[in-house]
C-alpha atoms as a PDB file:
ATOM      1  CA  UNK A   1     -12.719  14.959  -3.648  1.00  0.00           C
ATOM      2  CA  UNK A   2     -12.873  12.471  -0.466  1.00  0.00           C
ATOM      3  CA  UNK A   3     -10.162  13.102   2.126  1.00  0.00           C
ATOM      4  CA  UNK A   4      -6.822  11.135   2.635  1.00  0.00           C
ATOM      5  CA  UNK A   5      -8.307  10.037   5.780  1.00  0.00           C
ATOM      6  CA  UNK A   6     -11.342   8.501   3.602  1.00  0.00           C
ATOM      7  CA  UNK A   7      -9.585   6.498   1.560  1.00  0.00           C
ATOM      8  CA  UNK A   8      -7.157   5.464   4.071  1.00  0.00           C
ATOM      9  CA  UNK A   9      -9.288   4.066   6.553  1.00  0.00           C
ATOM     10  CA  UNK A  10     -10.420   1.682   3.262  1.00  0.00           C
ATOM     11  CA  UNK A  11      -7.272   0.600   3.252  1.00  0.00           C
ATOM     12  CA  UNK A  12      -7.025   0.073   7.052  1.00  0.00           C
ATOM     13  CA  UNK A  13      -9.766  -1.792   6.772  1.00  0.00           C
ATOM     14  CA  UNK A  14      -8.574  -4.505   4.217  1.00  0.00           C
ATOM     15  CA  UNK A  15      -5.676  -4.517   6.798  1.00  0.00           C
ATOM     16  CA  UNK A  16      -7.695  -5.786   9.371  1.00  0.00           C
ATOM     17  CA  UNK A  17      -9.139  -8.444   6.875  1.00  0.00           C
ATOM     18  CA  UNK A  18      -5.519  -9.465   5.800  1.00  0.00           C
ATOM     19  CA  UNK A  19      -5.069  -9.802   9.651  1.00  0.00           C
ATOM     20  CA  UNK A  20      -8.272 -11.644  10.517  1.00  0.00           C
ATOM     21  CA  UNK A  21      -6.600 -14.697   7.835  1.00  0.00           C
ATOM     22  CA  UNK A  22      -3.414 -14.929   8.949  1.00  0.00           C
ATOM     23  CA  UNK A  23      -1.709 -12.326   6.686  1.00  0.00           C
ATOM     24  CA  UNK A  24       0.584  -9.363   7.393  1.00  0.00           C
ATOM     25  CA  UNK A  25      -1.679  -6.592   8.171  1.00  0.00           C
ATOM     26  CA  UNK A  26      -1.308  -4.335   5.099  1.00  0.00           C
ATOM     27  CA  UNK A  27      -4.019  -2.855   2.646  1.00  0.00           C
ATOM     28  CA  UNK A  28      -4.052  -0.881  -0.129  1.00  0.00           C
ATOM     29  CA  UNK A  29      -6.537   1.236  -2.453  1.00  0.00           C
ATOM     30  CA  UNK A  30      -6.113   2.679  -5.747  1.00  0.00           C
ATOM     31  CA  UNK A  31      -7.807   5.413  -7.027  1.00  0.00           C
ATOM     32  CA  UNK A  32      -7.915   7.738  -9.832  1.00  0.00           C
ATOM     33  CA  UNK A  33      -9.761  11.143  -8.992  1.00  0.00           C
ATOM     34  CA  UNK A  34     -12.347  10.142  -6.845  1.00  0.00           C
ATOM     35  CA  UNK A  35     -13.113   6.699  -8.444  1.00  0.00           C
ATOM     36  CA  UNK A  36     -12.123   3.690  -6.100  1.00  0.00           C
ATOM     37  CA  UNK A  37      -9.947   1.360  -9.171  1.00  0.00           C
ATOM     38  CA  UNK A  38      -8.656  -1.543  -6.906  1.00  0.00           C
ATOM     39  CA  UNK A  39      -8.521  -2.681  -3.675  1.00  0.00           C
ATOM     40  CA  UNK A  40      -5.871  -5.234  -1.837  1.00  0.00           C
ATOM     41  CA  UNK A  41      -4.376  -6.293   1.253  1.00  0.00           C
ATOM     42  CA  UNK A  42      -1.326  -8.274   1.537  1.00  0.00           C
ATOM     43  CA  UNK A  43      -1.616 -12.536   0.253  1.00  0.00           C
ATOM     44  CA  UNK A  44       1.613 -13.667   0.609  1.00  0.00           C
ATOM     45  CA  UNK A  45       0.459 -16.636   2.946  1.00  0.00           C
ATOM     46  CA  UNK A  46      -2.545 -17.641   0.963  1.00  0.00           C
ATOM     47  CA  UNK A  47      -0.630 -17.723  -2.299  1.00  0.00           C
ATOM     48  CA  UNK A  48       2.422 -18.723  -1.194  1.00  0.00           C
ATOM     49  CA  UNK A  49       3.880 -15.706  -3.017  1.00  0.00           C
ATOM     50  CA  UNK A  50       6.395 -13.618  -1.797  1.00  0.00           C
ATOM     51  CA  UNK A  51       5.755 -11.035  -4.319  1.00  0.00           C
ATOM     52  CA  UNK A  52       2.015 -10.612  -3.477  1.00  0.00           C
ATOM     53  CA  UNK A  53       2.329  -7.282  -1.590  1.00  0.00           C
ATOM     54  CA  UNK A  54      -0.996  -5.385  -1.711  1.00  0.00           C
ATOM     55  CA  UNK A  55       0.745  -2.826  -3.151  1.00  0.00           C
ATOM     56  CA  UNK A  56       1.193  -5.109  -5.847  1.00  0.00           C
ATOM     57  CA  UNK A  57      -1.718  -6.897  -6.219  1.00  0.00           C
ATOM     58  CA  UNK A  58      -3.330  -3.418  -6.210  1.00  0.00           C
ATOM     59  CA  UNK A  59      -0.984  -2.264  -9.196  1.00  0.00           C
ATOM     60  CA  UNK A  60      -1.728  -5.270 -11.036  1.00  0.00           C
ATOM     61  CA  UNK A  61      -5.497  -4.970 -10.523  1.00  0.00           C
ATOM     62  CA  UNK A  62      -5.707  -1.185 -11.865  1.00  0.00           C
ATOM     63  CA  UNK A  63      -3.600  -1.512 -14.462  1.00  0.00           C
ATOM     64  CA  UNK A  64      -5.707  -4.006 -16.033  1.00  0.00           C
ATOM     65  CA  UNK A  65      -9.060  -1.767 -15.253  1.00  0.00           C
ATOM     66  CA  UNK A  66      -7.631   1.042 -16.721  1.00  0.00           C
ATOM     67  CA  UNK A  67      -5.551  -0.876 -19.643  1.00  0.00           C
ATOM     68  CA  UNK A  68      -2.530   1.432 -19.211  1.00  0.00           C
ATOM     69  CA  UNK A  69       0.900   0.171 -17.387  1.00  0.00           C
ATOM     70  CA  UNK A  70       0.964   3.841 -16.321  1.00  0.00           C
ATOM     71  CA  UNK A  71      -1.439   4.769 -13.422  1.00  0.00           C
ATOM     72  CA  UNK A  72      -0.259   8.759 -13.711  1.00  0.00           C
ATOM     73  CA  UNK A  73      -3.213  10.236 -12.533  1.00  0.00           C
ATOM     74  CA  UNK A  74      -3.843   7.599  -9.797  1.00  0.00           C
ATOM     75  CA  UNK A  75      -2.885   7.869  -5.746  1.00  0.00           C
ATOM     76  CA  UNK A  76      -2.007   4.465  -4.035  1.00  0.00           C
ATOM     77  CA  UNK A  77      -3.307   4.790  -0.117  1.00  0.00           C
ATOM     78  CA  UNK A  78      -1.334   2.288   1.666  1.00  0.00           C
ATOM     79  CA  UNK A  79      -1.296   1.123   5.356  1.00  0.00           C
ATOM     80  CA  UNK A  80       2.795   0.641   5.568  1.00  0.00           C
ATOM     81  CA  UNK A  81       5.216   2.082   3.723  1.00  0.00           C
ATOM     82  CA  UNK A  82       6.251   0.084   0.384  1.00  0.00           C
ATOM     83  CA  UNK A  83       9.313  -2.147   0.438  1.00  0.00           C
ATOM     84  CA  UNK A  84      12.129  -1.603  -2.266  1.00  0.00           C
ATOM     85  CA  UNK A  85       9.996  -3.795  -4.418  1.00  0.00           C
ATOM     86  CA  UNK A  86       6.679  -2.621  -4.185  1.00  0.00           C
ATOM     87  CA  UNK A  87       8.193   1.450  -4.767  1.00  0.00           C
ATOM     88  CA  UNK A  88       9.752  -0.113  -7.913  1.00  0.00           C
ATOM     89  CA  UNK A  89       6.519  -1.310  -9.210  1.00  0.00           C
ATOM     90  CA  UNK A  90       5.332   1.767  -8.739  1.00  0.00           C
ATOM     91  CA  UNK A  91       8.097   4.027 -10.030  1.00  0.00           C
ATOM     92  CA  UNK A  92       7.586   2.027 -13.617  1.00  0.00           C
ATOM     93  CA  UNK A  93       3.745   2.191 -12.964  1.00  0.00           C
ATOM     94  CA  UNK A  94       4.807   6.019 -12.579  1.00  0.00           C
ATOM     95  CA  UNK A  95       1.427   6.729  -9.935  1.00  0.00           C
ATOM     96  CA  UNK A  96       1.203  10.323  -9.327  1.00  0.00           C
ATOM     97  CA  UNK A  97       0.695   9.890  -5.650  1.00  0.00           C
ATOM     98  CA  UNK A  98       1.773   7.756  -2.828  1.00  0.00           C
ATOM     99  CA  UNK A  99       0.088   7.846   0.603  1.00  0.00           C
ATOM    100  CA  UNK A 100       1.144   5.663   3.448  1.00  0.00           C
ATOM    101  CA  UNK A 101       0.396   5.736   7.160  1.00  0.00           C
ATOM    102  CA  UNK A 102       2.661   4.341   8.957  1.00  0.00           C
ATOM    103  CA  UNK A 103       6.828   4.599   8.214  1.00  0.00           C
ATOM    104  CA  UNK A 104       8.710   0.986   8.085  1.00  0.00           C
ATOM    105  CA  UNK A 105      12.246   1.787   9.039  1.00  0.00           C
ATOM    106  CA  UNK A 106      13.437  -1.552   8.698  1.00  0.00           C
ATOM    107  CA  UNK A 107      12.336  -2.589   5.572  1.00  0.00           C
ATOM    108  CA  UNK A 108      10.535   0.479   3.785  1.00  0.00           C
ATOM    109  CA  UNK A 109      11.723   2.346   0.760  1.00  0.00           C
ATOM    110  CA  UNK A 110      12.889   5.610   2.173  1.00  0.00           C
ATOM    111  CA  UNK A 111      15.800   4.046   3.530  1.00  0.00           C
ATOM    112  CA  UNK A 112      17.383   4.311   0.058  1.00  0.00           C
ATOM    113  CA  UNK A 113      18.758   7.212  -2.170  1.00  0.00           C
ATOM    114  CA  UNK A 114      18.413   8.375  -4.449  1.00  0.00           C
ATOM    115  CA  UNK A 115      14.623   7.776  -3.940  1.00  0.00           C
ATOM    116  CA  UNK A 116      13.238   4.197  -5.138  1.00  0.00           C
ATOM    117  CA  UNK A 117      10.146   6.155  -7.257  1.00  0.00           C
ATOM    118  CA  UNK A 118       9.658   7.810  -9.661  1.00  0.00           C
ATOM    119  CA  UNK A 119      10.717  11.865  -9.657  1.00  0.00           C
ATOM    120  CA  UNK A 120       6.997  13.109 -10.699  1.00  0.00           C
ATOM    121  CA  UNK A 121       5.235  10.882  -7.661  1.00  0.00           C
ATOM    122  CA  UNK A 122       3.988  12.960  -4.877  1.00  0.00           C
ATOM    123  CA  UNK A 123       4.863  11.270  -1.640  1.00  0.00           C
ATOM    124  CA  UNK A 124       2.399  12.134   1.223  1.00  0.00           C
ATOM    125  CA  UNK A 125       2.558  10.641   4.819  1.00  0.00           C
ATOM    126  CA  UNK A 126       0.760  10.145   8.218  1.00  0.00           C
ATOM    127  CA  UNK A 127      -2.648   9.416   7.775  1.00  0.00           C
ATOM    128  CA  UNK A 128      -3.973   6.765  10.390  1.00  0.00           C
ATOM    129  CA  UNK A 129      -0.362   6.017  11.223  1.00  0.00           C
ATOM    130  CA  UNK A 130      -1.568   5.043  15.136  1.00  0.00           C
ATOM    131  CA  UNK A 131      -4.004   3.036  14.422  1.00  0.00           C
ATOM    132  CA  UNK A 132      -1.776   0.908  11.335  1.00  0.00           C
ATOM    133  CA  UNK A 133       1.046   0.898  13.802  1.00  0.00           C
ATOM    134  CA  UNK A 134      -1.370  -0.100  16.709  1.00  0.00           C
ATOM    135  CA  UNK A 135      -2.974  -3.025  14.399  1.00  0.00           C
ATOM    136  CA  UNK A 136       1.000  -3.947  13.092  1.00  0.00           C
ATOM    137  CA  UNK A 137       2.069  -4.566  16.566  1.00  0.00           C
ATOM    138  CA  UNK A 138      -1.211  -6.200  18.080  1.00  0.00           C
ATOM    139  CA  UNK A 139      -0.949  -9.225  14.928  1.00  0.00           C
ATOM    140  CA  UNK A 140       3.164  -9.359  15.514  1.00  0.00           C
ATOM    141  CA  UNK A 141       2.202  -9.730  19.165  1.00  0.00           C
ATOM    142  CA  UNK A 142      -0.185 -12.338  18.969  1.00  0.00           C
ATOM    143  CA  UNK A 143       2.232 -14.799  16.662  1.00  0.00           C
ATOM    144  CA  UNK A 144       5.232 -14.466  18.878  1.00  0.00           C
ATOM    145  CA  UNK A 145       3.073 -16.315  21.934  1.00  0.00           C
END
């Protein structure tokens, strides 16, 4: 099995491709085991979809690989802690796992309780939180000049 830190820096790196067109840094990947299922970052701009989260867009996109609404077995790596929205997706999509690097204490689900997911999801934090935090700031930076 690859390490947290493997599979997050994929999803740091979709990050920095959301970033490099405009969009809120924030990637995603999926994976069951050690099989990569889906891979996002955040469209919102390009779509003109609020709802198009790449948690989302990642839950969408293994649910249809796998053909199951549940993704049980699966672990969600995921730049910034989900919104409300996003950790409801994934509470129906019941994943088994749910890393994020870096904590959102405006807008992220922990600032609700009971807890936003489902009771059987594993919640694991930290990994590459500097460097998601460090690319968060730089893009938030660079629109407010």
């Amino acid at each position: 099995m690859k390490p947290h830190h493997y599979w997050m820096e994929k999803a740091l790196q979709l990050a920095r491709e959301a970033a490099r067109l405009g969009e809120v840094p924030v990637g995603a990947v999926l994976v069951c085991g050690d099989t990569l299922i889906a891979t996002a970052h955040n469209r919102t701009e390009s779509l003109q979809d609020p709802t198009a989260h790449a948690e989302m867009l990642c839950i969408t996109a293994a649910t249809t690989h796998l053909r199951s609404k549940y993704l049980h077995d699966c672990t969600l790596y995921v730049t910034l802690e989900p919104c409300p929205m996003c950790a409801g997706a994934l509470s129906w999509a019941q994943i088994g796992t749910l890393v994020y690097a870096a904590p959102d204490p405006q807008r992220g689900f922990t600032r609700f309780q009971p807890s936003l997911l489902h009771p059987k999801t594993q919640v694991l934090t930290g990994p590459l939180a500097t460097e998601a935090l460090t690319l968060l700031k730089a893009f938030f930076q660079e629109r407010r000049k």
